[in-house]
C-alpha atoms as a PDB file:
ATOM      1  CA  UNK A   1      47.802  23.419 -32.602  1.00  0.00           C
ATOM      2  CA  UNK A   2      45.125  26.316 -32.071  1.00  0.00           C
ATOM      3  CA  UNK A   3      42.502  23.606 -31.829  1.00  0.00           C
ATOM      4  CA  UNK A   4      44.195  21.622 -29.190  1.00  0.00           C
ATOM      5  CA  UNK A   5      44.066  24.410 -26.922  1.00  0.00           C
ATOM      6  CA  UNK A   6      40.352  24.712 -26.918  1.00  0.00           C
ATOM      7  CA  UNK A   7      40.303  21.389 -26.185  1.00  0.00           C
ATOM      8  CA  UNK A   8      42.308  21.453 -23.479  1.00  0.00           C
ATOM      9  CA  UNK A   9      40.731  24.332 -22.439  1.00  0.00           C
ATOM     10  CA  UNK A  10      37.257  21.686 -22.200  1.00  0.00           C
ATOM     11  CA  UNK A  11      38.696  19.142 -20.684  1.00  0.00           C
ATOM     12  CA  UNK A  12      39.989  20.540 -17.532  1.00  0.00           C
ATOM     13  CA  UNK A  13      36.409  22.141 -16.716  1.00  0.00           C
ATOM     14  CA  UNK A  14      34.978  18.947 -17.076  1.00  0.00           C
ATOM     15  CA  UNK A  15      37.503  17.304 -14.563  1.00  0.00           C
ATOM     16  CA  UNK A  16      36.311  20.194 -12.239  1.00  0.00           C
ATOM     17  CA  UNK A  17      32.796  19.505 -13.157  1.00  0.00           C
ATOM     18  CA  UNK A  18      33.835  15.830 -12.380  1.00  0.00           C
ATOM     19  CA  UNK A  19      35.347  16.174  -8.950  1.00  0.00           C
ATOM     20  CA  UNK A  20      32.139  18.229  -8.838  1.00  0.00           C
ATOM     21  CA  UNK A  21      29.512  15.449  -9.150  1.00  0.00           C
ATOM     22  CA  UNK A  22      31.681  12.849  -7.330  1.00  0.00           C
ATOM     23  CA  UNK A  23      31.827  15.303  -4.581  1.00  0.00           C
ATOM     24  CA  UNK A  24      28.107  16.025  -4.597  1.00  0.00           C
ATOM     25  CA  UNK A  25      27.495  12.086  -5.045  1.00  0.00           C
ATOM     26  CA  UNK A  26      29.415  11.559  -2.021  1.00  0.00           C
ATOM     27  CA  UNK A  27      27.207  13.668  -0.524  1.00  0.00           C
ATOM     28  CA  UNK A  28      24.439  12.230  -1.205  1.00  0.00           C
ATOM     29  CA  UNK A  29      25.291   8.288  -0.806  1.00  0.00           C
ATOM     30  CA  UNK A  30      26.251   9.607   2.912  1.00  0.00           C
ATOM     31  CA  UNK A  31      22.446  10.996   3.027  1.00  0.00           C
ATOM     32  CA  UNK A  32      21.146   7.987   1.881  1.00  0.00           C
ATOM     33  CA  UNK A  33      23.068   5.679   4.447  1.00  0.00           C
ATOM     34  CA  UNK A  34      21.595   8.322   7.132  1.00  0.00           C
ATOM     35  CA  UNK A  35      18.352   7.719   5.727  1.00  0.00           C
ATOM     36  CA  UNK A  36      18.786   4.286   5.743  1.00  0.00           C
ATOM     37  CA  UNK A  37      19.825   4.110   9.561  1.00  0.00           C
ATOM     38  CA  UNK A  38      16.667   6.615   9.987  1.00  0.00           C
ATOM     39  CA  UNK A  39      14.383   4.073   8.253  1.00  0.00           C
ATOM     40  CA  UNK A  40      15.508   1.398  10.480  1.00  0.00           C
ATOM     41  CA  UNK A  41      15.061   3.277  13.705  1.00  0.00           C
ATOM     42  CA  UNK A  42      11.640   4.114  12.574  1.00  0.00           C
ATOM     43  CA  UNK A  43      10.650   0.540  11.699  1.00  0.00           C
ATOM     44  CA  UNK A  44      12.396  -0.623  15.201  1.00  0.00           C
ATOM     45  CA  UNK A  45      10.002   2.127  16.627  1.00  0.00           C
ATOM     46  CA  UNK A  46       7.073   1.208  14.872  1.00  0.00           C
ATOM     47  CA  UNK A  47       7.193  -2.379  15.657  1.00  0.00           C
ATOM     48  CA  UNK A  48       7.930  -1.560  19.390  1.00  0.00           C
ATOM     49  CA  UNK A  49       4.910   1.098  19.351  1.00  0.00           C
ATOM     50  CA  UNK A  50       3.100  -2.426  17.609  1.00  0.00           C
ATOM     51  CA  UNK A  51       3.970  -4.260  20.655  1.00  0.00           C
ATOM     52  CA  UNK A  52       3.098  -1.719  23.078  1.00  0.00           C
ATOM     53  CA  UNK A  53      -0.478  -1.667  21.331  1.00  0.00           C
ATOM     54  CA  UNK A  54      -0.542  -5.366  21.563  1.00  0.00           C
ATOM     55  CA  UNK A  55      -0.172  -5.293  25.127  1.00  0.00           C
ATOM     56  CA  UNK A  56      -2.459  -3.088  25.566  1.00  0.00           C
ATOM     57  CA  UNK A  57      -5.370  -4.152  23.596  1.00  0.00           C
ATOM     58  CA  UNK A  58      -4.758  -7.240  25.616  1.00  0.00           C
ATOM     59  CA  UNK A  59      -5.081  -5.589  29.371  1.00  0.00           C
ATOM     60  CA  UNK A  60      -8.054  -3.898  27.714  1.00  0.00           C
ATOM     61  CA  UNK A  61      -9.524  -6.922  26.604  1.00  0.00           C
ATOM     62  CA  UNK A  62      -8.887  -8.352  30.341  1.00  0.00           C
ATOM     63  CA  UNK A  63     -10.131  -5.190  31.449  1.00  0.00           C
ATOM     64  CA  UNK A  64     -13.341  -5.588  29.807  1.00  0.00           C
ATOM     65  CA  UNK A  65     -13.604  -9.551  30.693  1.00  0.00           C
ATOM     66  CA  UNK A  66     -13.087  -8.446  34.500  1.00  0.00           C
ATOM     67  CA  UNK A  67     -15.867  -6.033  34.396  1.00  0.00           C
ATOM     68  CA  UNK A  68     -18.603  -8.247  32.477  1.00  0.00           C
ATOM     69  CA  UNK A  69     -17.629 -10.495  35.158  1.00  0.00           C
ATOM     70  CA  UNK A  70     -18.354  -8.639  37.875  1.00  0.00           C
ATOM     71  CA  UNK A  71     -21.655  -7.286  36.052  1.00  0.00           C
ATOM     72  CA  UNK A  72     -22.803 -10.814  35.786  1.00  0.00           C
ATOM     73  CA  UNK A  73     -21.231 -11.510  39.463  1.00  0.00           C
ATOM     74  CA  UNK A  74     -22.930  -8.543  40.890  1.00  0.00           C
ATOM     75  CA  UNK A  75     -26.334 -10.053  38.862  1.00  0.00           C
ATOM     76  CA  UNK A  76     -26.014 -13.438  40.488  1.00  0.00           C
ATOM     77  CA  UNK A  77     -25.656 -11.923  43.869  1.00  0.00           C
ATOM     78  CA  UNK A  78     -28.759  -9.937  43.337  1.00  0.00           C
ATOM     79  CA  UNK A  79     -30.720 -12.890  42.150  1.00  0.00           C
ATOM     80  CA  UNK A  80     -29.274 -14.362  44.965  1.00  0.00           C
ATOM     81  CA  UNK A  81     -30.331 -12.090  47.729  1.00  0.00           C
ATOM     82  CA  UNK A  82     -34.039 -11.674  45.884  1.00  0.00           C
ATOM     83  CA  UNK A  83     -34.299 -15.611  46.562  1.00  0.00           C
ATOM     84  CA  UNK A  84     -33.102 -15.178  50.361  1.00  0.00           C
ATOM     85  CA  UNK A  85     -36.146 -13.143  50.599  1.00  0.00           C
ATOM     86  CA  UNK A  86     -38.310 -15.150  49.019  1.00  0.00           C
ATOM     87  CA  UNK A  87     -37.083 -18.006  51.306  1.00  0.00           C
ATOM     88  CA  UNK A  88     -36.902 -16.151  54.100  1.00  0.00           C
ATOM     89  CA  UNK A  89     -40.728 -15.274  53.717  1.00  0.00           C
ATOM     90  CA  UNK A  90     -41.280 -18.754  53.305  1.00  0.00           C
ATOM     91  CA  UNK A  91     -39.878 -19.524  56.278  1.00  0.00           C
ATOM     92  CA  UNK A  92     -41.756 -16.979  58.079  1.00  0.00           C
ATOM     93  CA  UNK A  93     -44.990 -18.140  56.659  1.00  0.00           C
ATOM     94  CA  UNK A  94     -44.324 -21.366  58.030  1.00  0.00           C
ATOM     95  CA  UNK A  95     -43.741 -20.402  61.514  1.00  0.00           C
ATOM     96  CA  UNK A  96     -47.162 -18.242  61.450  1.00  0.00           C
ATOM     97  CA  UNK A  97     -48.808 -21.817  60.250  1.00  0.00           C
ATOM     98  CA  UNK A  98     -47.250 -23.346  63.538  1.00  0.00           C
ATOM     99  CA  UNK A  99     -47.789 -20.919  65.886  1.00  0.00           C
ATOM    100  CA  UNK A 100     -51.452 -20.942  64.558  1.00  0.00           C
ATOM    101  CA  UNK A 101     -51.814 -24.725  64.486  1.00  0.00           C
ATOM    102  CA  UNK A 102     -50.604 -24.623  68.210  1.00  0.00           C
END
């Protein structure tokens, strides 16, 4: 009989200690399906900050396609206006020729 009581005496901290743990692992699966729900949100952000790069490498890229082409436009134009000169010259020549041959 005196060594029932010490058991006894064990037992009923360890159902403390038990409530204990399950309390603390409550605890803790409740943390995890907060980090869970965390982990989500920050993939859902991540892939939406993905997208919003996306986009904007693309109007970049457009960006930089827009000004090339108006480098090369504003190229042409001079060519362009160099061979006016040269033309008008030309033409200019020309009417000295007539007015001489007159």
């Amino acid at each position: 009989s005196s060594t029932a009581t010490p058991t006894a005496s064990v037992t009923r901290p360890m159902s403390v200690e038990q409530r204990n743990l399950d309390a603390a692992q409550s605890i803790l699966d409740a943390a995890d399906a907060k980090l869970k729900v965390t982990q989500k949100s920050v993939a859902t952000a991540k892939a939406a900050d993905d997208k919003q790069l996306a986009i904007l490498k693309k109007a970049e890229d457009k960006a930089n396609k827009a000004k090339d082409d108006l480098v090369s436009a504003t190229s042409k134009l001079t060519t362009m206006r160099g061979d006016v000169k040269v033309s008008d010259k030309a033409v200019e020549k020309q009417k000295e020729k007539i007015v001489a041959f007159k």
